[in-house]
N, C-alpha and C. Protein backbone atom coordinates (compact mmCIF):
# COMPACT_ATOMS: atom_id res chain seq x y z
N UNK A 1 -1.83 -3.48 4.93
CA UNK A 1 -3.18 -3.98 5.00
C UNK A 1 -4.08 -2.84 5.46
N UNK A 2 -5.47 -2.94 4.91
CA UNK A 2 -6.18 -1.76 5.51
C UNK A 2 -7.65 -2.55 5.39
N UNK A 3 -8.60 -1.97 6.11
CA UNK A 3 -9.74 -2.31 6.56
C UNK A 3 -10.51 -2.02 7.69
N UNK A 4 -11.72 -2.31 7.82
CA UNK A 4 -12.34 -1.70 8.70
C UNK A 4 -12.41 -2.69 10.38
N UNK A 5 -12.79 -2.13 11.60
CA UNK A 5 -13.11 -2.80 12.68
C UNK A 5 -13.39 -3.50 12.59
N UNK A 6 -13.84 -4.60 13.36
CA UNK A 6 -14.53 -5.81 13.61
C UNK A 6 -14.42 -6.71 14.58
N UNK A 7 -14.68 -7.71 14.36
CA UNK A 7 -14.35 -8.97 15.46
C UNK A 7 -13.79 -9.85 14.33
N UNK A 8 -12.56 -10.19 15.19
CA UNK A 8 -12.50 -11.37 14.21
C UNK A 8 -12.17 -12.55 15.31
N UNK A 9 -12.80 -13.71 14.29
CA UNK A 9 -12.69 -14.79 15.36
C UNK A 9 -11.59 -15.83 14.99
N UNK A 10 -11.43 -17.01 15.70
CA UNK A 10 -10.06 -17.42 15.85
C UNK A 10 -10.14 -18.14 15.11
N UNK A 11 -9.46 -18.36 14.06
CA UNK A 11 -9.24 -19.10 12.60
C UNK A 11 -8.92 -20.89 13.24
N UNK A 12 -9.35 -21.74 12.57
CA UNK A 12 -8.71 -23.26 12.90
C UNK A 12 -7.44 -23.27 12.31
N UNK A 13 -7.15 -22.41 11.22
CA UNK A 13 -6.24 -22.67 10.53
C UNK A 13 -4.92 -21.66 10.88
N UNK A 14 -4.27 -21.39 9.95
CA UNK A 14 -3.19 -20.39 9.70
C UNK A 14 -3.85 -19.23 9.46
N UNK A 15 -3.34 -18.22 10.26
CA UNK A 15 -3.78 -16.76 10.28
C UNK A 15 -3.87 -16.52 9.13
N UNK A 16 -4.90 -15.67 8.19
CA UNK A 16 -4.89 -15.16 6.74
C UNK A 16 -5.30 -13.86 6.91
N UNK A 17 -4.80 -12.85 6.55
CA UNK A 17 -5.31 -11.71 6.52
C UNK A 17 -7.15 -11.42 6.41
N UNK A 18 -6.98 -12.14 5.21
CA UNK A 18 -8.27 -12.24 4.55
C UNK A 18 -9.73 -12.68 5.71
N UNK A 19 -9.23 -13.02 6.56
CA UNK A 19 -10.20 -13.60 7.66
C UNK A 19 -10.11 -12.11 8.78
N UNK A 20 -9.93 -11.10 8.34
CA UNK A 20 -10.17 -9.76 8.86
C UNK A 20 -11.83 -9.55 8.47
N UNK A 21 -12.72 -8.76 9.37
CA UNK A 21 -13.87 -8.08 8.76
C UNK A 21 -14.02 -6.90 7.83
N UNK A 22 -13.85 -6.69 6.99
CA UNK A 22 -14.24 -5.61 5.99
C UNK A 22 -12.57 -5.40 4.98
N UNK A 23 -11.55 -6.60 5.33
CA UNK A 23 -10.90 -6.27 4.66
C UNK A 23 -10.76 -6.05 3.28
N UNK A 24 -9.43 -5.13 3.12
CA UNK A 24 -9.85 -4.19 2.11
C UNK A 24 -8.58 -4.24 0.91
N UNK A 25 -7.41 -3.79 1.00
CA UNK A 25 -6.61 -4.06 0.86
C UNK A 25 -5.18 -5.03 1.53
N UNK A 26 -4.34 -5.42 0.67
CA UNK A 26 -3.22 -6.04 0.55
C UNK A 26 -1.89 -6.09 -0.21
N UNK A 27 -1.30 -5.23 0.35
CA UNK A 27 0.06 -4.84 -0.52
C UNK A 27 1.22 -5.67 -0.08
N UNK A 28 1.47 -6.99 -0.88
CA UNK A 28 2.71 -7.21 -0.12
C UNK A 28 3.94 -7.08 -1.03
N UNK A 29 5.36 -6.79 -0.57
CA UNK A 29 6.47 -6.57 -1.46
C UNK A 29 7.00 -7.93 -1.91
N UNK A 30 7.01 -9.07 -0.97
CA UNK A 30 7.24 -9.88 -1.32
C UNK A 30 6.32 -11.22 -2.26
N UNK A 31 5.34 -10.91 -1.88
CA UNK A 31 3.88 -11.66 -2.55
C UNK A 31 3.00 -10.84 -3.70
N UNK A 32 2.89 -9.86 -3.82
CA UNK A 32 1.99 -9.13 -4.49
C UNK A 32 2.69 -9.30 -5.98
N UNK A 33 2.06 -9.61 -6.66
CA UNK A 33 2.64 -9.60 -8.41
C UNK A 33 2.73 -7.50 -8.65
N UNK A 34 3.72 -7.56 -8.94
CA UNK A 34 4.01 -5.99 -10.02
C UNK A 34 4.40 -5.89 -11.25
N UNK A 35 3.94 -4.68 -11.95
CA UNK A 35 4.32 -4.66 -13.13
C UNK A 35 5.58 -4.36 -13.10
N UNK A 36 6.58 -3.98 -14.04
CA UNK A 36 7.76 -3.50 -14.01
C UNK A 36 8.19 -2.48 -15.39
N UNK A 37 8.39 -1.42 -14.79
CA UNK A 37 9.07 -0.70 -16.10
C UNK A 37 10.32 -0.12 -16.22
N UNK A 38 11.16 -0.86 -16.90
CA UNK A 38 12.63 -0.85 -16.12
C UNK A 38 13.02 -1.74 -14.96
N UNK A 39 13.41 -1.23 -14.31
CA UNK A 39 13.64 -1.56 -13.00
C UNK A 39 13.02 -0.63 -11.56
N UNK A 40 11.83 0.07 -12.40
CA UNK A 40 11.08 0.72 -10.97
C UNK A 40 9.37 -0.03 -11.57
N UNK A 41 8.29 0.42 -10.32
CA UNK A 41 7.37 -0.64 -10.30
C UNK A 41 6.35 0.22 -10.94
N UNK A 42 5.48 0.04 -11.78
CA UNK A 42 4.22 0.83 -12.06
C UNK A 42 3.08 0.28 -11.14
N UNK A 43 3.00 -0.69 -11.28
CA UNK A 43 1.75 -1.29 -10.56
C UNK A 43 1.78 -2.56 -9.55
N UNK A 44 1.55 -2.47 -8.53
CA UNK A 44 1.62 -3.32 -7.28
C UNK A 44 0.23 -3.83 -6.88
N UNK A 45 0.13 -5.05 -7.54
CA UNK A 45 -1.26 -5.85 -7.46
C UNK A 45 -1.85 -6.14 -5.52
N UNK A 46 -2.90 -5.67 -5.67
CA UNK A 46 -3.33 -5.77 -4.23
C UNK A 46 -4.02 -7.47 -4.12
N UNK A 47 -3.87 -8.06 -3.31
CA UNK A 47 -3.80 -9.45 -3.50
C UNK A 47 -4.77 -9.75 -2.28
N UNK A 48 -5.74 -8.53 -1.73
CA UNK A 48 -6.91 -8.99 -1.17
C UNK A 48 -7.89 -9.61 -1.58
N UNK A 49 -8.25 -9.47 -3.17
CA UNK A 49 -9.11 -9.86 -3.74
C UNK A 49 -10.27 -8.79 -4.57
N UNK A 50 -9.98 -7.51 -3.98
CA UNK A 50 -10.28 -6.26 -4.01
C UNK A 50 -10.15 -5.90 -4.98
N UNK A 51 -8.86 -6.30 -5.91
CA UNK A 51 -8.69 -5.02 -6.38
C UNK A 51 -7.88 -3.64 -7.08
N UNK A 52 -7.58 -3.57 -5.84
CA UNK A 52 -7.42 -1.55 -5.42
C UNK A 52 -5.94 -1.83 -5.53
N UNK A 53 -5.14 -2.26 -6.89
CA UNK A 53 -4.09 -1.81 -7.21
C UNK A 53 -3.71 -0.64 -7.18
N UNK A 54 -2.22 -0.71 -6.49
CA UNK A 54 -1.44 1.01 -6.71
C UNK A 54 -0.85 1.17 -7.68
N UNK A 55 -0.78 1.80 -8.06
CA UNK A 55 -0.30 2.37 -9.86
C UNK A 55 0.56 3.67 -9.35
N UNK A 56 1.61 3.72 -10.67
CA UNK A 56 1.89 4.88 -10.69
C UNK A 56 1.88 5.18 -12.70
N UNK A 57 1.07 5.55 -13.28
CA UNK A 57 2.09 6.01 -14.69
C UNK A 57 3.26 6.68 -14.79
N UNK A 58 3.31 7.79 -13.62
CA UNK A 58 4.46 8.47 -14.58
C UNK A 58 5.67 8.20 -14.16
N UNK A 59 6.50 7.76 -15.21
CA UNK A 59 7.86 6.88 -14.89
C UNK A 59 8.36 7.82 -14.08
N UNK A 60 9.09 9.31 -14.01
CA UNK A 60 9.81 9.44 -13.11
C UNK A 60 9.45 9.15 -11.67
N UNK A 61 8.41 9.09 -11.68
CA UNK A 61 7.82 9.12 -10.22
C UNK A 61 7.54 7.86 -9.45
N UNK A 62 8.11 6.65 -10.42
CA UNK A 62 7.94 5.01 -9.79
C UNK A 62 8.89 4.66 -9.37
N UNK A 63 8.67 4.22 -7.75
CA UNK A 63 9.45 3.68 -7.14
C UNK A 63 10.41 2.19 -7.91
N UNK A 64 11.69 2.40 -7.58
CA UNK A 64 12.65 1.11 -7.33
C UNK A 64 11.92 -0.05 -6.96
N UNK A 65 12.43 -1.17 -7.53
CA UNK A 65 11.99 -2.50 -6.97
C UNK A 65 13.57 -2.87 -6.43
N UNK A 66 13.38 -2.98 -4.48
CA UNK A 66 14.50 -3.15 -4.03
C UNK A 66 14.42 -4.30 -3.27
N UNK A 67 15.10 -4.71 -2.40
CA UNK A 67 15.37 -5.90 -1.47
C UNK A 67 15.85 -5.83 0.03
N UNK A 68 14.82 -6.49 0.87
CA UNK A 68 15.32 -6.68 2.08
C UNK A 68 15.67 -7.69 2.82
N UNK A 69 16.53 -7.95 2.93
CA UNK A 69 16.71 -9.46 3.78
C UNK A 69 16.37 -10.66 2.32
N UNK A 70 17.19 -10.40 1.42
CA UNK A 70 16.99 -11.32 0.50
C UNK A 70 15.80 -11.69 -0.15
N UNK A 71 14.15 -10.56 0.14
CA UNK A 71 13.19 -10.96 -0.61
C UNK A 71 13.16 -9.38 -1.17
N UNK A 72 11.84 -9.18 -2.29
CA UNK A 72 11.73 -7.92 -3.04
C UNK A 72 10.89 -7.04 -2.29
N UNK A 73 11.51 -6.17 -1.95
CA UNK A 73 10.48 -4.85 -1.22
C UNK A 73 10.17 -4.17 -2.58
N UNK A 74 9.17 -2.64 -2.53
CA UNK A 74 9.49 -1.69 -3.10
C UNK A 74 10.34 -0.76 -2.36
N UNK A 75 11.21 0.33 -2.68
CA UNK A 75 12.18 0.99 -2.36
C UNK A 75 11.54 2.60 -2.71
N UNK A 76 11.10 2.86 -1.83
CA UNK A 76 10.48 4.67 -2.06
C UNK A 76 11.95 5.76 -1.41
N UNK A 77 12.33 5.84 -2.50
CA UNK A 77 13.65 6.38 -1.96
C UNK A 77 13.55 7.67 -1.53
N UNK A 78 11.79 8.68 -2.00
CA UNK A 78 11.90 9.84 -1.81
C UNK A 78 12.55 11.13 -3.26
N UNK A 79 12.96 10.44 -4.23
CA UNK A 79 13.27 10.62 -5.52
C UNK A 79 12.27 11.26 -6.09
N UNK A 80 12.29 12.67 -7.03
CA UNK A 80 11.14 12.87 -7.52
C UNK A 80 9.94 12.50 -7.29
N UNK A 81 9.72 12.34 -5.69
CA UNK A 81 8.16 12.32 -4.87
C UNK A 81 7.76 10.52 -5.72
N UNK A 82 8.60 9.99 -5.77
CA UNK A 82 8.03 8.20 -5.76
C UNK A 82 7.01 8.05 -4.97
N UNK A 83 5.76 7.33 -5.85
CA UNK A 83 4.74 7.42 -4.82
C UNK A 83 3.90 6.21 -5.38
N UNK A 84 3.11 5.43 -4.94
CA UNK A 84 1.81 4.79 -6.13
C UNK A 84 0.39 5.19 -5.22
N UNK A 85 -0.43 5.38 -6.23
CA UNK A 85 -1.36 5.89 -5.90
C UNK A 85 -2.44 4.36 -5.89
N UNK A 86 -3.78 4.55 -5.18
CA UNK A 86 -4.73 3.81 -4.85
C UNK A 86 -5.86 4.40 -5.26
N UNK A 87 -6.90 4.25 -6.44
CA UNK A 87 -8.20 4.62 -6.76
C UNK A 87 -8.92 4.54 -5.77
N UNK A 88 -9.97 5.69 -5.78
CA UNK A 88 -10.84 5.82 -4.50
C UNK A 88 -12.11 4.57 -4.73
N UNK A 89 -11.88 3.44 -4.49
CA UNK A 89 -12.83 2.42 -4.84
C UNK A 89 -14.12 2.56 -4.07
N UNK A 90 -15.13 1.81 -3.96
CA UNK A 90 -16.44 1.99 -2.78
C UNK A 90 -15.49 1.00 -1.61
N UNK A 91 -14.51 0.08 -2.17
CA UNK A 91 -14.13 -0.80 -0.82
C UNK A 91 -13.29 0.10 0.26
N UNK A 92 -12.61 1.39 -0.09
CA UNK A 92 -11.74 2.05 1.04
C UNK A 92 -12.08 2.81 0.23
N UNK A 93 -12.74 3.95 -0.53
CA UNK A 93 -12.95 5.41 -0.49
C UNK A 93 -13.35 5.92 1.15
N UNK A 94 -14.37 5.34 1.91
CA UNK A 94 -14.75 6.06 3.39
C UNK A 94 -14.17 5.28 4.54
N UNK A 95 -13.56 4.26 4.47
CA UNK A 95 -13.23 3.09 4.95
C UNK A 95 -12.92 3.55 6.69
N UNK A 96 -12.55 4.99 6.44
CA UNK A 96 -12.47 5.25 8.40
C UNK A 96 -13.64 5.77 8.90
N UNK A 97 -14.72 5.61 8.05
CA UNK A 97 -15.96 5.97 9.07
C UNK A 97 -16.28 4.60 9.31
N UNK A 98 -16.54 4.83 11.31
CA UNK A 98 -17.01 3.70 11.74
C UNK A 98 -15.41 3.27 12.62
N UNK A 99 -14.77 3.80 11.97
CA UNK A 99 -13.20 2.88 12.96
C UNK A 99 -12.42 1.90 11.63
N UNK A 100 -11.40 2.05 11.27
CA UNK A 100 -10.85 0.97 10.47
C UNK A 100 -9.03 0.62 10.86
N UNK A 101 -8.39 0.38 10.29
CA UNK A 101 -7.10 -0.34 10.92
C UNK A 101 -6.23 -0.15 9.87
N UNK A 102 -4.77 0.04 9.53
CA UNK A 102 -4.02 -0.09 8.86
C UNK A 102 -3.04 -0.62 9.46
N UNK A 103 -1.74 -1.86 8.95
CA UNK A 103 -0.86 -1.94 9.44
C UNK A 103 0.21 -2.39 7.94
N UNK A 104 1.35 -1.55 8.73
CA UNK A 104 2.39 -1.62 7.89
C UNK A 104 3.99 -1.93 8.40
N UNK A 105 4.40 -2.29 7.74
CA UNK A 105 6.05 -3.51 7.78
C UNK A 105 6.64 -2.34 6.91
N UNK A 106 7.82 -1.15 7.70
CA UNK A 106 8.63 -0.60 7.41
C UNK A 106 10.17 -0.54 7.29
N UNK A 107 10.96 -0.55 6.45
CA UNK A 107 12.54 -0.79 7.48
C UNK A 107 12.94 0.94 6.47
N UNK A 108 13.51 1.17 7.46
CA UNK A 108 13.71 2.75 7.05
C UNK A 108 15.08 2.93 7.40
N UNK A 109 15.59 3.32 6.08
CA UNK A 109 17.16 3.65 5.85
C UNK A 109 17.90 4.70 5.95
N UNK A 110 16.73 5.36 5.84
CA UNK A 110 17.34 7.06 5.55
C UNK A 110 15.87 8.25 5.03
N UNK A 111 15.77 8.91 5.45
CA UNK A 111 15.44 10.10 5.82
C UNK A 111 15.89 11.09 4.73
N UNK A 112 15.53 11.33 3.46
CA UNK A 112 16.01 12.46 2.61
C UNK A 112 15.73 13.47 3.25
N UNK A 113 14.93 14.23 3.70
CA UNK A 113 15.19 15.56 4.36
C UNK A 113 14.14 15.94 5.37
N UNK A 114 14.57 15.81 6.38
CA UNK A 114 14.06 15.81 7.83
C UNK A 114 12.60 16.93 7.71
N UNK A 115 13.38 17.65 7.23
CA UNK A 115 12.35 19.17 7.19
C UNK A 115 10.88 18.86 6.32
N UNK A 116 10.94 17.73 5.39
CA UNK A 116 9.56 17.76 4.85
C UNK A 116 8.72 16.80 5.37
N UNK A 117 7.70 17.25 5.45
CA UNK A 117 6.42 16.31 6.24
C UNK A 117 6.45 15.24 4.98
N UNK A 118 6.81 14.28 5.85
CA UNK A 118 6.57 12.80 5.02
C UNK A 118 5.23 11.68 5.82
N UNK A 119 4.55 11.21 4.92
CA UNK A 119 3.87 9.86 5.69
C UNK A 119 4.08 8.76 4.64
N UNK A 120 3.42 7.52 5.33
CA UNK A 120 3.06 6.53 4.42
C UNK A 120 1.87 6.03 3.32
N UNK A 121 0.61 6.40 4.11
CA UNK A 121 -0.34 6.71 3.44
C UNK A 121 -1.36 8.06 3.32
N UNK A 122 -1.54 8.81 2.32
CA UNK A 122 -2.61 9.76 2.32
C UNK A 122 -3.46 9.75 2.23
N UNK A 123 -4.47 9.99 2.16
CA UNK A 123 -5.71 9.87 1.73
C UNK A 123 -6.14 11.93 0.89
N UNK A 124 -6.18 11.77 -0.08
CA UNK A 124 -6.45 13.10 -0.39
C UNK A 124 -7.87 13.55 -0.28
N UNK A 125 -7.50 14.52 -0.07
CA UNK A 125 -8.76 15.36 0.59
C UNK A 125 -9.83 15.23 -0.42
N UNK A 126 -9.80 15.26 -1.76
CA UNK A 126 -10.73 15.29 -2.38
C UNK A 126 -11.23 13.83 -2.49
N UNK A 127 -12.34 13.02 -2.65
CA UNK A 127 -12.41 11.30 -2.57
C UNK A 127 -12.29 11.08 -3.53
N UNK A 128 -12.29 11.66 -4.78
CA UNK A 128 -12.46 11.04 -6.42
C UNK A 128 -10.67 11.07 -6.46
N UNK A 129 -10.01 11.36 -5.35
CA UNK A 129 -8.19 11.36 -6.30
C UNK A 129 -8.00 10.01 -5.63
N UNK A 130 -8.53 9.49 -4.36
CA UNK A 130 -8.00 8.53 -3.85
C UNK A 130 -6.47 8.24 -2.93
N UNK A 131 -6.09 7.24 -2.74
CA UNK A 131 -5.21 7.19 -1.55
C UNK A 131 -3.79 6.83 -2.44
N UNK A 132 -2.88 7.54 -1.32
CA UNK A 132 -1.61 7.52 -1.95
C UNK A 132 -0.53 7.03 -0.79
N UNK A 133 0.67 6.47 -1.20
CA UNK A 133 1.21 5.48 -0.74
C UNK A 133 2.75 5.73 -0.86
């Protein structure tokens, strides 16, 4: 999930993401509709309402569609730099000016090689390439 600061106030109902202020995105492995090519993912529908699907075209570079605890994760094994990328939209192209929030649900198996700087999300330096994942 990503989005900006705010207040948020106390829902009557069941917590929804969506009742965040300025939220932005929503990637879930188990909820989010994806495309599939093969058996790795091209596109992972963001299910904020937003939008700001992650894509990848180029097949070598699309992550596995894997499983944790009996539901569908994606599986970034670290394979030929598996990655999906995020268009720099107006909803999160600047999204950390001002203060914004990300949170993410990891289970981490393994470590391909200690020595390379790995993260989860980038944001590339230039704003027209957008955020990568």
């Amino acid at each position: 999930m990503l989005g900006k600061t705010g207040t948020l106030t106390k829902p009557e109902t069941a917590f929804s993401p969506a009742a965040i202020p300025g939220f932005a995105l929503w990637l879930v492995g188990n909820k989010s509709p994806v495309t599939m090519n093969g058996s790795n993912v091209s596109q992972c529908n963001d299910i904020s309402g937003n939008g700001n699907h992650a894509t990848q075209g180029t097949a070598t570079k699309q992550p596995p569609l894997g499983m944790i605890s009996g539901l569908p994760a994606i599986d970034f094994t670290g394979d030929n730099l598996d990655v999906l990328s995020i268009a720099a939209t107006t909803s999160i192209n600047n999204i950390w000016t001002g203060g914004a929030y990300i949170s993410l649900v990891v289970n981490f198996d393994q470590v391909k090689d200690p020595a390379e700087f790995e993260r989860f999300l980038h944001k590339d330096s230039a704003s027209s390439d957008g955020w990568f994942l």
